[in-house]
C-alpha atoms as a PDB file:
ATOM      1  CA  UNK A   1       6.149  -6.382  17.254  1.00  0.00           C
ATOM      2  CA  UNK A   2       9.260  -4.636  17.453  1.00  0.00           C
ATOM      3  CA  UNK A   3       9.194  -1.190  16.617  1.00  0.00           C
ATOM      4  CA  UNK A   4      11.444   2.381  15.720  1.00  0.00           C
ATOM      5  CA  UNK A   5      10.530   5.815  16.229  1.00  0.00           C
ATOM      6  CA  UNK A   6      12.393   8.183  13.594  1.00  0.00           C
ATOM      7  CA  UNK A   7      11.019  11.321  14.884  1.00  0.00           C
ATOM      8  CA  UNK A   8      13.219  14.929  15.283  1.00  0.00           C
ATOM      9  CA  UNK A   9      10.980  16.258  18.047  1.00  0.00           C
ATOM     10  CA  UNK A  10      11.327  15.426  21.299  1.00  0.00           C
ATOM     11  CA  UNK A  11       7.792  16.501  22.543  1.00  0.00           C
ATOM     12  CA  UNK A  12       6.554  14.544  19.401  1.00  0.00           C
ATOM     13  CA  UNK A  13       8.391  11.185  20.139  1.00  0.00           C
ATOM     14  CA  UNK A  14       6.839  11.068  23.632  1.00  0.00           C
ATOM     15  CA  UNK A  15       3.531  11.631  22.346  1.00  0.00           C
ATOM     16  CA  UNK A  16       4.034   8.700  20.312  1.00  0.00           C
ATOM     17  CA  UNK A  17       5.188   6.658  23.240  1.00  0.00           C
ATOM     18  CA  UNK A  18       2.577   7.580  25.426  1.00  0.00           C
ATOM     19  CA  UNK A  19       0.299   6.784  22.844  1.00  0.00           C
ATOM     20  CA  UNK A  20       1.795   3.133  22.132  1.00  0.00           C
ATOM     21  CA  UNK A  21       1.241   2.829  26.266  1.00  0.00           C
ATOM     22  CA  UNK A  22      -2.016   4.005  26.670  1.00  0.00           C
ATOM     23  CA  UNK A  23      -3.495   2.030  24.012  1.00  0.00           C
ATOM     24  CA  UNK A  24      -4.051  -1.990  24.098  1.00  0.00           C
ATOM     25  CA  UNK A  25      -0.987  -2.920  21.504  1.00  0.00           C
ATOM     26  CA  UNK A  26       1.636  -5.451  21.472  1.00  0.00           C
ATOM     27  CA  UNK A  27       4.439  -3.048  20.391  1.00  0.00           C
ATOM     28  CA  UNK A  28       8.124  -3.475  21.778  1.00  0.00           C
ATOM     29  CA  UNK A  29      10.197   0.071  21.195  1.00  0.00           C
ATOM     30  CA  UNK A  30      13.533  -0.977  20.415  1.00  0.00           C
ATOM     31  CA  UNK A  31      14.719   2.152  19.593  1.00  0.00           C
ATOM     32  CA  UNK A  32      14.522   5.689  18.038  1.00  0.00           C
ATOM     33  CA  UNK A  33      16.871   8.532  16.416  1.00  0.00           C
ATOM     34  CA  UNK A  34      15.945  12.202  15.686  1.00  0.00           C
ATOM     35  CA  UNK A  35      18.369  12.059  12.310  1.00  0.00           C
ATOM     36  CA  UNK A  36      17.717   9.894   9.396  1.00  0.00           C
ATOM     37  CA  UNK A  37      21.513   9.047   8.763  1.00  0.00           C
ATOM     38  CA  UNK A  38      21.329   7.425  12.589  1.00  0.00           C
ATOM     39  CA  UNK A  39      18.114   5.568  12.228  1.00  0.00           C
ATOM     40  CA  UNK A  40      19.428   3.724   8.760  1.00  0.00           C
ATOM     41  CA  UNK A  41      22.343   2.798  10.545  1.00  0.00           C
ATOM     42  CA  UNK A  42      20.311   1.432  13.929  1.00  0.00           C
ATOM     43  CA  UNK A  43      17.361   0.544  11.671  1.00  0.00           C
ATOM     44  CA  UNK A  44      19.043  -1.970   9.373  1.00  0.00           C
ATOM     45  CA  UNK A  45      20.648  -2.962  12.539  1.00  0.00           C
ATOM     46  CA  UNK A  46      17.631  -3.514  14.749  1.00  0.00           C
ATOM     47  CA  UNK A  47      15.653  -4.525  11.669  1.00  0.00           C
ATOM     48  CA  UNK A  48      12.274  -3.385  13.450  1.00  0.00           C
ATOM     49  CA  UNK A  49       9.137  -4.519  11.719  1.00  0.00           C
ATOM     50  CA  UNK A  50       7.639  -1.501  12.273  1.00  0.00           C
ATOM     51  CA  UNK A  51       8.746   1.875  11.685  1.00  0.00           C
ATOM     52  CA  UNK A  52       7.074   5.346  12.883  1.00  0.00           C
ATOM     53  CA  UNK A  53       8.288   7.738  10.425  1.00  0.00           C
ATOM     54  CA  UNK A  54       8.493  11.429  10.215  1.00  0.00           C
ATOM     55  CA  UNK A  55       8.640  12.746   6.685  1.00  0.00           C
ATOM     56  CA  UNK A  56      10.699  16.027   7.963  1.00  0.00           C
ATOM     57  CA  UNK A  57      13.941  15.158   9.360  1.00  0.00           C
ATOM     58  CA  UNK A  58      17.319  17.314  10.458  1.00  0.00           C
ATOM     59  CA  UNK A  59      19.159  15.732   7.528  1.00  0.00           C
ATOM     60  CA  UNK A  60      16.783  13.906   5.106  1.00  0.00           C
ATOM     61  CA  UNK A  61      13.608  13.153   4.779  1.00  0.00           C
ATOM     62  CA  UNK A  62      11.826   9.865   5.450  1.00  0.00           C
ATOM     63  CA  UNK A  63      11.648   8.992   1.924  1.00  0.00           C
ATOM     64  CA  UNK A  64      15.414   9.290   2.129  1.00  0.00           C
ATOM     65  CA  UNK A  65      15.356   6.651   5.068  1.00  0.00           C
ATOM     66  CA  UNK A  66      13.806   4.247   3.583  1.00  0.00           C
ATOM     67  CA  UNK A  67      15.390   4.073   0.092  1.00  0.00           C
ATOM     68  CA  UNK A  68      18.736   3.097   2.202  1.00  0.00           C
ATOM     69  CA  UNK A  69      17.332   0.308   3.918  1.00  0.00           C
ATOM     70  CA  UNK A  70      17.952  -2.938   3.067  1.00  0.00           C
ATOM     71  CA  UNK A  71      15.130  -4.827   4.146  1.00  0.00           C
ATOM     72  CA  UNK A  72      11.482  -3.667   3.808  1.00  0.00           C
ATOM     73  CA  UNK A  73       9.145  -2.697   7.563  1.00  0.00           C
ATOM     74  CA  UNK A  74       5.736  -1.637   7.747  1.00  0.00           C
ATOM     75  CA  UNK A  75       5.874   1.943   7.574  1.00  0.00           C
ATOM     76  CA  UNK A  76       3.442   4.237   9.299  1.00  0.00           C
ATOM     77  CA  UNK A  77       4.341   8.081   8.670  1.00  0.00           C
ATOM     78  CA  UNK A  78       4.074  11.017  11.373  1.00  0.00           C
ATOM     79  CA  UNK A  79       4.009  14.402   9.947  1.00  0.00           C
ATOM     80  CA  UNK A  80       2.444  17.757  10.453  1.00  0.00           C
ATOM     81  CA  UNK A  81       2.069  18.571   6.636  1.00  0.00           C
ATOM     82  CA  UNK A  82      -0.876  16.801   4.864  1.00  0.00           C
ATOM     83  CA  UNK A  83       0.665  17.598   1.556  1.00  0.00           C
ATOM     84  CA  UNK A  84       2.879  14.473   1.698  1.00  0.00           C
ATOM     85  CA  UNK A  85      -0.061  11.998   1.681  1.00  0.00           C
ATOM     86  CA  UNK A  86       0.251  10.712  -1.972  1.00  0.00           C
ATOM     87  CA  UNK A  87       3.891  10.266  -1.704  1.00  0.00           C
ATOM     88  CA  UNK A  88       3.796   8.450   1.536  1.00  0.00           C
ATOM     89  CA  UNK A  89       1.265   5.913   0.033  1.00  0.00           C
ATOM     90  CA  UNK A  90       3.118   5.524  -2.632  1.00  0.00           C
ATOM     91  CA  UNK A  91       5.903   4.241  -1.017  1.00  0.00           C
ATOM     92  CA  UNK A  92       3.053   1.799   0.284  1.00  0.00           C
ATOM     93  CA  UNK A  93       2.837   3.093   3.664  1.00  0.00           C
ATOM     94  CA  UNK A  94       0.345   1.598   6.196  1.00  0.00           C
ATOM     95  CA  UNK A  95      -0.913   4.936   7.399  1.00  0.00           C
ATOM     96  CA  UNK A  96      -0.648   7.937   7.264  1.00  0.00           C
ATOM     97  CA  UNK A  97      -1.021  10.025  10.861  1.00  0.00           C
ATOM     98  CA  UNK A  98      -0.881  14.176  11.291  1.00  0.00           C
ATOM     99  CA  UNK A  99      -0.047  15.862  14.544  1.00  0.00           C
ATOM    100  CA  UNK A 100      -0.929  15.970  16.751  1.00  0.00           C
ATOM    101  CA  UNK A 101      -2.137  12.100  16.537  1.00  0.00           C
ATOM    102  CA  UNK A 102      -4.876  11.488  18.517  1.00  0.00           C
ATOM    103  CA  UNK A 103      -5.402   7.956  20.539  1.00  0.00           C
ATOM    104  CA  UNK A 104      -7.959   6.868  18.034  1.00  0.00           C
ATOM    105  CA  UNK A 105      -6.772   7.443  14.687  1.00  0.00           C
ATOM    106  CA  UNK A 106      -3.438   5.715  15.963  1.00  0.00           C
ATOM    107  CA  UNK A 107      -5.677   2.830  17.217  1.00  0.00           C
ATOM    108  CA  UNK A 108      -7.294   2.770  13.589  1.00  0.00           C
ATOM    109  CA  UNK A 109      -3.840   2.745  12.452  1.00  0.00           C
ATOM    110  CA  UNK A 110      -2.928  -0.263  14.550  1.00  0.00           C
ATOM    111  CA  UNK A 111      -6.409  -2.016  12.763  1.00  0.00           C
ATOM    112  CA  UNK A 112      -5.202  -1.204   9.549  1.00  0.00           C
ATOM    113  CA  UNK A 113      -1.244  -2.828  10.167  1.00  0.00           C
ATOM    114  CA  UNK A 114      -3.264  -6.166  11.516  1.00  0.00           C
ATOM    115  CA  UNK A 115      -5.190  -6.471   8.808  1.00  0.00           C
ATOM    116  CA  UNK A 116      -1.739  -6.077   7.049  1.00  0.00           C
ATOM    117  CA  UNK A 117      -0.045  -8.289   8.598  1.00  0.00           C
ATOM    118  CA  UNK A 118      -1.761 -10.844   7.989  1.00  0.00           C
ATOM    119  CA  UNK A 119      -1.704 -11.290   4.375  1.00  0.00           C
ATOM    120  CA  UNK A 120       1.980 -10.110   4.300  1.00  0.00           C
ATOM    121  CA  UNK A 121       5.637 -10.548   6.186  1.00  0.00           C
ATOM    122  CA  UNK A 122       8.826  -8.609   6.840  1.00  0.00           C
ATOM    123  CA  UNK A 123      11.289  -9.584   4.704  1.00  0.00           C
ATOM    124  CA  UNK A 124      14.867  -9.225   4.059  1.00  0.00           C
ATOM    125  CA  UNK A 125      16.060  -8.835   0.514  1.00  0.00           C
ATOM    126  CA  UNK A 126      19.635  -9.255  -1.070  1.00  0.00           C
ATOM    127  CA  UNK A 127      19.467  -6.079  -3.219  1.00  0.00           C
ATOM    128  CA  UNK A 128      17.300  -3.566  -3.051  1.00  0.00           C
ATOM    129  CA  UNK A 129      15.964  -4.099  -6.587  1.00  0.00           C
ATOM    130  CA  UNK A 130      14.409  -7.191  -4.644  1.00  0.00           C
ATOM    131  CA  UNK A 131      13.232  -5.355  -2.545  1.00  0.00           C
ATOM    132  CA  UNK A 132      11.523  -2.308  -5.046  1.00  0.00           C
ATOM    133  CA  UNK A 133      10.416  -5.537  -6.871  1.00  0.00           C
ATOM    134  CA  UNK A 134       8.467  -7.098  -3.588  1.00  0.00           C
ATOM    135  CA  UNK A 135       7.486  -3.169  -2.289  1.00  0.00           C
ATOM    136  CA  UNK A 136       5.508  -3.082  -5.745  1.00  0.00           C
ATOM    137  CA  UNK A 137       3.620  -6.064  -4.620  1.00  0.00           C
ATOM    138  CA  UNK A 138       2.167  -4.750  -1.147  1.00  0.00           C
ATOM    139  CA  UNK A 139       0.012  -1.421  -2.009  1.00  0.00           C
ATOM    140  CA  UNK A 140      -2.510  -1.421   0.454  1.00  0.00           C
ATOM    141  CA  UNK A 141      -5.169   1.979  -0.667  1.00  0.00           C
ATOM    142  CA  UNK A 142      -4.890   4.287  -3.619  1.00  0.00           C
ATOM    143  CA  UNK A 143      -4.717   8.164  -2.637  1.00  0.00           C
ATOM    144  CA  UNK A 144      -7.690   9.676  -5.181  1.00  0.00           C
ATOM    145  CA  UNK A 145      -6.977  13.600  -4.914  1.00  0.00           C
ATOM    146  CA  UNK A 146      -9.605  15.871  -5.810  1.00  0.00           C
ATOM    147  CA  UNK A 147      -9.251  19.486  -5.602  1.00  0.00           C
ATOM    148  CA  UNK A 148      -8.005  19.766  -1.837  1.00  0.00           C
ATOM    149  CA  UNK A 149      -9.384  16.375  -0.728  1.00  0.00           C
ATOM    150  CA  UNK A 150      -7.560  13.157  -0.618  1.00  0.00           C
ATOM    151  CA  UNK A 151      -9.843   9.887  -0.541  1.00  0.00           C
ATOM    152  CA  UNK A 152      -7.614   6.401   0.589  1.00  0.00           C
ATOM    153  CA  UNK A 153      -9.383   3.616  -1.420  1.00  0.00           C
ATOM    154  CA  UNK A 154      -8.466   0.213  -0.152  1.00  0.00           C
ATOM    155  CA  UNK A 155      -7.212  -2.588  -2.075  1.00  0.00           C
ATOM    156  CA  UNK A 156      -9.141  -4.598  -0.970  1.00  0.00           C
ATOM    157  CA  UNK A 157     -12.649  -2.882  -2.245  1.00  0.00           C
ATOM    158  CA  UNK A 158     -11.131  -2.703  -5.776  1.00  0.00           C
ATOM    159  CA  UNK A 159     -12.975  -4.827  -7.904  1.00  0.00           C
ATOM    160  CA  UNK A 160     -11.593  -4.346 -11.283  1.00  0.00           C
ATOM    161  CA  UNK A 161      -9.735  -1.432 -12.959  1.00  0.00           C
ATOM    162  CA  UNK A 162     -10.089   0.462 -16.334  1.00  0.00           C
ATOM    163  CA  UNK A 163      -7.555   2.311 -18.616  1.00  0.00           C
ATOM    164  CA  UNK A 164      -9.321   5.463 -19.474  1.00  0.00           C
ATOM    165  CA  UNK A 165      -6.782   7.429 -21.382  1.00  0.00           C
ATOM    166  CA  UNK A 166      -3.986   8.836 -19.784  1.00  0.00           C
ATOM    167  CA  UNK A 167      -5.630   7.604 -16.512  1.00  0.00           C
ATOM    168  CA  UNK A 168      -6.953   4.652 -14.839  1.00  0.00           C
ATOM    169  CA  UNK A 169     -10.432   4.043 -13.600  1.00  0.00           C
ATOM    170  CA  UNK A 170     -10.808   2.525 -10.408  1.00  0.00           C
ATOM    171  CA  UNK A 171     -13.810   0.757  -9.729  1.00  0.00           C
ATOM    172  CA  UNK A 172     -14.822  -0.463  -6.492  1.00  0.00           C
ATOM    173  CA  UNK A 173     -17.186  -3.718  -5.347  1.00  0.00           C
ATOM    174  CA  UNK A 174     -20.063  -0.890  -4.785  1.00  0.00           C
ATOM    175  CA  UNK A 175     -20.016   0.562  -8.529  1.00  0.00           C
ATOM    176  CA  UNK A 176     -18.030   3.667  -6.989  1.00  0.00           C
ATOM    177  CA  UNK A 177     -16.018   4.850  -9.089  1.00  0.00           C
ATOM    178  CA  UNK A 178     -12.406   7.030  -9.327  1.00  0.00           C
ATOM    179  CA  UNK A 179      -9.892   8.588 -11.614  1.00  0.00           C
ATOM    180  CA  UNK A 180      -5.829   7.830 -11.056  1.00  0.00           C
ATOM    181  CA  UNK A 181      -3.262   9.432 -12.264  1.00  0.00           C
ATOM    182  CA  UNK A 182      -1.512   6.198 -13.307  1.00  0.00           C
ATOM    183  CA  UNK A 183      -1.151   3.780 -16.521  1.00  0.00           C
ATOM    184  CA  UNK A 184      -2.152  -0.018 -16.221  1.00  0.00           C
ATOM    185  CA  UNK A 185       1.411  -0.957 -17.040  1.00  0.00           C
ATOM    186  CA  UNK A 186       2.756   1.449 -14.023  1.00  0.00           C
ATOM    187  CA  UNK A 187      -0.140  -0.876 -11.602  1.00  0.00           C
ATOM    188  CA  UNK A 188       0.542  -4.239 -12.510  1.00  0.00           C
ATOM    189  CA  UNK A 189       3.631  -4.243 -10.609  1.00  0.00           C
ATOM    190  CA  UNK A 190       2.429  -3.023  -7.827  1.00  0.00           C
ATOM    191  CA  UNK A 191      -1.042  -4.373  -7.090  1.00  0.00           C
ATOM    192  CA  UNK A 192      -1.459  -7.351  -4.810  1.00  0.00           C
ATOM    193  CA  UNK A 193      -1.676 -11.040  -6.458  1.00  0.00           C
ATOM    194  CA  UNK A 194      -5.246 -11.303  -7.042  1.00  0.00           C
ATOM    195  CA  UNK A 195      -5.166  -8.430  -9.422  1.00  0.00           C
ATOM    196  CA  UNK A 196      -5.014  -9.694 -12.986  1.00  0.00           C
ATOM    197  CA  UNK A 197      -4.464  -8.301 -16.000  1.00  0.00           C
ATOM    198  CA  UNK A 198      -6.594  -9.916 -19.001  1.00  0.00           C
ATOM    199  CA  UNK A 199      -6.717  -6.944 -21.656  1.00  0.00           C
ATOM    200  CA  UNK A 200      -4.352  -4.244 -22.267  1.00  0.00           C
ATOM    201  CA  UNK A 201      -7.537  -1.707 -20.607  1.00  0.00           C
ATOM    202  CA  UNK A 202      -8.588  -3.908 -17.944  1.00  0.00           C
ATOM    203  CA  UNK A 203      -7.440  -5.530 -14.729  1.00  0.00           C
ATOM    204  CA  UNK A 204      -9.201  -7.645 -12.379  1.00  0.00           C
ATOM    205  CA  UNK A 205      -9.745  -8.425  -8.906  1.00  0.00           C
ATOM    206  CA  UNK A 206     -10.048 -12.193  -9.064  1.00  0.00           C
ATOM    207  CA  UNK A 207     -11.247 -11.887  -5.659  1.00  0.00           C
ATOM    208  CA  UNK A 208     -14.870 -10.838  -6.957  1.00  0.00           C
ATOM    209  CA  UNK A 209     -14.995 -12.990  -9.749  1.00  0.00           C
ATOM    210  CA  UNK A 210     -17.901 -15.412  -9.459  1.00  0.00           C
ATOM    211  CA  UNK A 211     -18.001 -16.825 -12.887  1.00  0.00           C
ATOM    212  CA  UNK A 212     -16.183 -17.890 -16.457  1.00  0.00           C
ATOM    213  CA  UNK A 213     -17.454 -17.992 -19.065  1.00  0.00           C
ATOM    214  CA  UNK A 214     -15.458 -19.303 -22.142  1.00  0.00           C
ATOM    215  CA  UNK A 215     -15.253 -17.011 -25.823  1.00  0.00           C
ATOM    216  CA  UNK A 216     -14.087 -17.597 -29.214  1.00  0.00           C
ATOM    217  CA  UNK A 217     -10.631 -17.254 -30.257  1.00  0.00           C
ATOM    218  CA  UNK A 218      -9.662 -18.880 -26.771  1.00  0.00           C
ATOM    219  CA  UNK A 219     -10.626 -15.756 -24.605  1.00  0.00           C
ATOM    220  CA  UNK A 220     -13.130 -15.476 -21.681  1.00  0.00           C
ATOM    221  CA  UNK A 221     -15.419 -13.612 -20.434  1.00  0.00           C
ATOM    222  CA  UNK A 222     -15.473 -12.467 -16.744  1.00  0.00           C
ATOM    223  CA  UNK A 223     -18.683 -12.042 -14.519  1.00  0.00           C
ATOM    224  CA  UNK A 224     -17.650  -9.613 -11.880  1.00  0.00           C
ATOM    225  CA  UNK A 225     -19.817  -9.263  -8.206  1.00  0.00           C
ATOM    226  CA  UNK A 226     -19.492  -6.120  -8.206  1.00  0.00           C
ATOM    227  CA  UNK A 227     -22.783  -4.043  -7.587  1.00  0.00           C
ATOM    228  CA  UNK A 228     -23.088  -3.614 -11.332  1.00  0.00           C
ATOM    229  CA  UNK A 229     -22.375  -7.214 -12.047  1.00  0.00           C
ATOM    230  CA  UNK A 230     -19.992  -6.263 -15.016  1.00  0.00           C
ATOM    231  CA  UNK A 231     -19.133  -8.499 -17.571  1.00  0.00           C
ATOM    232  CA  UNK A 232     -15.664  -7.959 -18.777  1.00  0.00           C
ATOM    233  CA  UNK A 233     -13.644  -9.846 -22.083  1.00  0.00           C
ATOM    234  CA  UNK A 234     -10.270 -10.917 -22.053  1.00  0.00           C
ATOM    235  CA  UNK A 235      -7.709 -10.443 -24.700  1.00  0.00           C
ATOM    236  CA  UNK A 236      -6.087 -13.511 -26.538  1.00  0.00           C
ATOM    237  CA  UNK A 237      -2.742 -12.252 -25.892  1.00  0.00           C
ATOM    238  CA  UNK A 238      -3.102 -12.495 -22.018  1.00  0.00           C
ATOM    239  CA  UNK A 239      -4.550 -16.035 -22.356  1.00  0.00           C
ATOM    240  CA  UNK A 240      -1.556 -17.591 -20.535  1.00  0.00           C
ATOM    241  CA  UNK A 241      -1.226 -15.530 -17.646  1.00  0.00           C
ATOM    242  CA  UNK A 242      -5.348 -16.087 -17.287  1.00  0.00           C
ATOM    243  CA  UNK A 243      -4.644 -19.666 -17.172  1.00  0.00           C
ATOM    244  CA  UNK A 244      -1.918 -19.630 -14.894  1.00  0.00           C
ATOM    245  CA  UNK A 245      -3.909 -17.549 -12.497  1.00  0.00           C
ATOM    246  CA  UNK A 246      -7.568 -19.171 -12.639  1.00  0.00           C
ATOM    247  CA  UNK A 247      -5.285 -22.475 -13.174  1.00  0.00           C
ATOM    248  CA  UNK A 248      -7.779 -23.491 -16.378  1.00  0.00           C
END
C-alpha cells in the first residue's frame, strides 16, 4: 500500500518509519513533507492510499490538508494532543494514534485499516462535493465523550439507532447503549449502506435484522438480533426506500 507521512518533526517521522519496519506490514513510503501546503501538492500528486497525518502542522493543520485534496486516502492521524479525537473521526479517520505511538497500538491500527479495506476503495472524485458526498458514506466508529473519556464505538456493532431529542441513541448488538451529539438527518449521510432509515426516530442496521414482519397501512415491523431482540415499526412514508433496500 503506498503510503505519506505528513509529519513536522523529524524525530517523530522516524519513529513512524521505524515503526512501519519493525512491524510485519505491506506499506511502501512514497513520500513525506513537514508542511501541509507541500504534502497537498506531493499528495494529490503521489495519490498515496494511505496517509499518516499530524493534526499540528508549521502552516495548517491536517484538517486543512485534507479539505484540499482531491481524491479521498485512508487517513490515520499522529498527534500529541488527545483533544482532537472527535474531530479526527469525524473526518472518518481510521485511527487515531498519540505520541509517542507504541509498536502495538500502530499494529492495532494496521488491523483496523484491513478490516477497512476491505469493504471500501480509494477513490478519485471529480469535485470535491463527490468526494464530501462518498466521505459521508465511510464512518467507521462513533467518538461517545463522557466527561474526560472518549469511547470509539464501531460501526459495525451498531445495531439500530434512536432519535432521543436533540440527540441520538446508539444502540449496539449487546443492548449497550450511548448518547450522540447528532440528529438522524445529520447520520443518514454518513453511515455505511446497511444503515436504513424506516421512521423519522429510527435507523437500522439491516445487518442484524433476522425477520419481517408485514403491518397495516403498508408498514413493517422489524425483528432486530440484538441482545434485546427489539422489535421496531416502520413509517409509511419511508416505505419505498424499505423496499428498495430489503428489495420486497
Amino acid at each position: 500500500m503506498k503510503s505519506y507521512i505528513v509529519e513536522d518533526e523529524k524525530l517523530a517521522g522516524s519513529r513512524l518509519k521505524d515503526l512501519i519496519q519493525d512491524g510485519i506490514h505491506d506499506l511502501n513510503i512514497v513520500g513525506e513533507s513537514q508542511t501541509g501546503k507541500q504534502a497537498i501538492k506531493e499528495i494529490n500528486n503521489l495519490k498515496p492510499e494511505l496517509l499518516f497525518l499530524d493534526i499540528q502542522l508549521l502552516d495548517m493543520t491536517g484538517f486543512d490538508v485534507l479539505r484540499n485534496l482531491v481524491y479521498q486516502p485512508y487517513v490515520i492521524f499522529t498527534t500529541a494532543y488527545h483533544e482532537y479525537a472527535i474531530d479526527a473521526f469525524e473526518h472518518f479517520a481510521v485511527d487515531y494514534l498519540l505520541k509517542p505511538i507504541e509498536q502495538e497500538k500502530f499494529n492495532n491500527s494496521m488491523k483496523k485499516l484491513l478490516k477497512l479495506k476491505d469493504k471500501t476503495s480509494v477513490q478519485t472524485f471529480e469535485s470535491m462535493n463527490d468526494w464530501i458526498k462518498q466521505k459521508a458514506k465511510k464512518r467507521t466508529s462513533f467518538s461517545i465523550k463522557k466527561n474526560d473519556k472518549i469511547t470509539l464505538v464501531d460501526v459495525d456493532n451498531v445495531a439500530w439507532i434512536k432519535a432521543e431529542d436533540k440527540y441520538v441513541e446508539i444502540i449496539e448488538k449487546s443492548g449497550k447503549s450511548h448518547l450522540l451529539n447528532k440528529t438522524l438527518k445529520q447520520l443518514v449521510g454518513e453511515l455505511p449502506d446497511s444503515f436504513v432509515r424506516i421512521h423519522r426516530s429510527y435507523i437500522i442496521n439491516k445487518d442484524y435484522v433476522y425477520e419481517i414482519h408485514k403491518y397495516f397501512k403498508g408498514r413493517y415491523v422489524f425483528k432486530i438480533s440484538d441482545n434485546e431482540r427489539s422489535s421496531i415499526t416502520s413509517g409509511e412514508s419511508y416505505l419505498s426506500e424499505i423496499k428498495e433496500k430489503f428489495e420486497l
